[in-house]
C-alpha atoms as a PDB file:
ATOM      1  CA  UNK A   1      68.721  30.251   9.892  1.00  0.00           C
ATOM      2  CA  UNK A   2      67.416  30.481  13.159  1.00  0.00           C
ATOM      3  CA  UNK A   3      68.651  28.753  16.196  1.00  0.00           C
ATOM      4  CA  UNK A   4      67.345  27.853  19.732  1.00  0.00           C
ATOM      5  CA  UNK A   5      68.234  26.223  23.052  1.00  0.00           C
ATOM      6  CA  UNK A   6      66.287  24.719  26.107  1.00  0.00           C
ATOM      7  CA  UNK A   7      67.992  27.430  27.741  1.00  0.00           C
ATOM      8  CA  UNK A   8      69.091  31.275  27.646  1.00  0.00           C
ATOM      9  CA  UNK A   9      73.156  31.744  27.606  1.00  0.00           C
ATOM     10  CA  UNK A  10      74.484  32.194  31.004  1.00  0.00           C
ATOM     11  CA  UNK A  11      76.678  35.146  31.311  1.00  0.00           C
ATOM     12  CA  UNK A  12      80.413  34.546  31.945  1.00  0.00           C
ATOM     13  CA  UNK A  13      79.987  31.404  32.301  1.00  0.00           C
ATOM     14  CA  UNK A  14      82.010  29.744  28.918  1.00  0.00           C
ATOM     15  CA  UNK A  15      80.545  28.215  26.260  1.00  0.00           C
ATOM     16  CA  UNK A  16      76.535  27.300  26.312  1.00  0.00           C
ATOM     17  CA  UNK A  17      76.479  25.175  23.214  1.00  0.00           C
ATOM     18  CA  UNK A  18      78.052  24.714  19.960  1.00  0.00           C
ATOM     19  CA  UNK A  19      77.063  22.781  16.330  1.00  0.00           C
ATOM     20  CA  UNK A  20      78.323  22.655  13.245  1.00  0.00           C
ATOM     21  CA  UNK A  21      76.798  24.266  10.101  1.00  0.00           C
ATOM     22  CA  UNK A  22      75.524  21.823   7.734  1.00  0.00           C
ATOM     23  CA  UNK A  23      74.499  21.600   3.926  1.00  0.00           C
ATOM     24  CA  UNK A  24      73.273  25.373   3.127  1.00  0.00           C
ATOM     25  CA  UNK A  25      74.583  27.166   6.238  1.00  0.00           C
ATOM     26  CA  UNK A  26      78.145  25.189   5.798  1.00  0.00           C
ATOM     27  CA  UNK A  27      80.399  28.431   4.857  1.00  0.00           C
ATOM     28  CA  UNK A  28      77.268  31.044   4.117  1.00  0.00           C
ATOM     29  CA  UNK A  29      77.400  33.096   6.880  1.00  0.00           C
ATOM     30  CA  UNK A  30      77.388  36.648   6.299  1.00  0.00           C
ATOM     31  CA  UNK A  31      75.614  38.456   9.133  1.00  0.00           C
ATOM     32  CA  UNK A  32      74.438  37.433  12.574  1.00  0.00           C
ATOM     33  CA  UNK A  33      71.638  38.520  14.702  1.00  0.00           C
ATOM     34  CA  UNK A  34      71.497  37.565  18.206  1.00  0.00           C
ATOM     35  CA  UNK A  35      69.227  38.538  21.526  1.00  0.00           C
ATOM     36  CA  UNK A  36      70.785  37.251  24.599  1.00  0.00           C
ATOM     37  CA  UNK A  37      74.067  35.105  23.207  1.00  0.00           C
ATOM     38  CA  UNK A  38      77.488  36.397  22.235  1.00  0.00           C
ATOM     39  CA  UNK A  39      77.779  34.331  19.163  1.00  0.00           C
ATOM     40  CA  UNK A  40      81.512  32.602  17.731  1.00  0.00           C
ATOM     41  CA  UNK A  41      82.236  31.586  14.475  1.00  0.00           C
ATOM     42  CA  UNK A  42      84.870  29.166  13.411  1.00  0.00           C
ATOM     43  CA  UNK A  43      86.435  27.941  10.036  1.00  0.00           C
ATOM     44  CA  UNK A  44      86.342  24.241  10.666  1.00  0.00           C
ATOM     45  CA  UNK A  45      83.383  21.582  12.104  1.00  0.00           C
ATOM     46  CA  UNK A  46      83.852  20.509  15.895  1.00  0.00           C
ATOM     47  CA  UNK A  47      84.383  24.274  16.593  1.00  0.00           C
ATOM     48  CA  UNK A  48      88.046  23.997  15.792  1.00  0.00           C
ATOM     49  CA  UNK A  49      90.622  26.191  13.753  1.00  0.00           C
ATOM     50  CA  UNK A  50      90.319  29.820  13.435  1.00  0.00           C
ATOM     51  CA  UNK A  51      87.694  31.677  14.807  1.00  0.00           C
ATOM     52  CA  UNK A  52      86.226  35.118  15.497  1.00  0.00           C
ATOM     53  CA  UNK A  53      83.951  36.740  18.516  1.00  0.00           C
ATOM     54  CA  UNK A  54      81.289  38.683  18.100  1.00  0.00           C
ATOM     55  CA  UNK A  55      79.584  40.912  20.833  1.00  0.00           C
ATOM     56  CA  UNK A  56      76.616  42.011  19.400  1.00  0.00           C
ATOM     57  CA  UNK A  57      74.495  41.664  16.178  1.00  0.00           C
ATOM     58  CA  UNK A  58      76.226  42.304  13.156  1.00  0.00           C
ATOM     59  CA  UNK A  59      75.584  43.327   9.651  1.00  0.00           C
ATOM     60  CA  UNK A  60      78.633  41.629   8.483  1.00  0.00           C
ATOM     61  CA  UNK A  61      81.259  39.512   9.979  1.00  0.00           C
ATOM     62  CA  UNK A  62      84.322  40.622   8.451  1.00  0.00           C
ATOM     63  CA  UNK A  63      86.310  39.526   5.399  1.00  0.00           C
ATOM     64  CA  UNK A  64      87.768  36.719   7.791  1.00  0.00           C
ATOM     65  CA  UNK A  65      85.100  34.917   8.416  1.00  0.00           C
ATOM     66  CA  UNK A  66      82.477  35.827   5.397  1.00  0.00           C
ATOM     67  CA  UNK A  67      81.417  32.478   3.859  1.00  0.00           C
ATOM     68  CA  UNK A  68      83.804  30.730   5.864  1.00  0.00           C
ATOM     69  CA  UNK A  69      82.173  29.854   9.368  1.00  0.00           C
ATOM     70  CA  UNK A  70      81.585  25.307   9.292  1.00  0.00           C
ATOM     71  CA  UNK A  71      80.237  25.751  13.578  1.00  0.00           C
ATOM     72  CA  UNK A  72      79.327  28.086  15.810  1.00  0.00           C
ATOM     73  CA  UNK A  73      79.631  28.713  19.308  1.00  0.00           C
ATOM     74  CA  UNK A  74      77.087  30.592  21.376  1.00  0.00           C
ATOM     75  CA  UNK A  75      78.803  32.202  24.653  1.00  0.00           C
END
């Protein structure tokens, strides 16, 4: 999946946007890829429950969060 905004992520700033994953990308998530954003991953739509931070590109996001992400935050 590939995801973009109107707008780059503004450093320090909080959160720039959020969505929740639907049909395929609801709990698929393995890896991330990113160029400007720090990306966030949580269990649950509406960017709620737990959740895990990620500062850079990854190969894999963990055994918390692998096949378990239903939004995303981009910071």
């Amino acid at each position: 999946m590939t995801s973009t905004a109107g707008t780059g992520c503004r450093s320090g700033n909080g959160r720039d946007f959020q969505y929740d994953l639907n049909g395929i990308w609801n709990n698929s998530i393995s890896s991330l890829t990113t160029l400007s954003c720090r990306p966030e991953l949580w269990d649950a739509p509406d960017t709620a429950d737990f959740h895990q931070e990620y500062q850079q590109a990854t190969s894999y996001v963990g055994d918390a969060m692998d096949d378990r992400a239903s939004s995303i935050a981009m910071l």
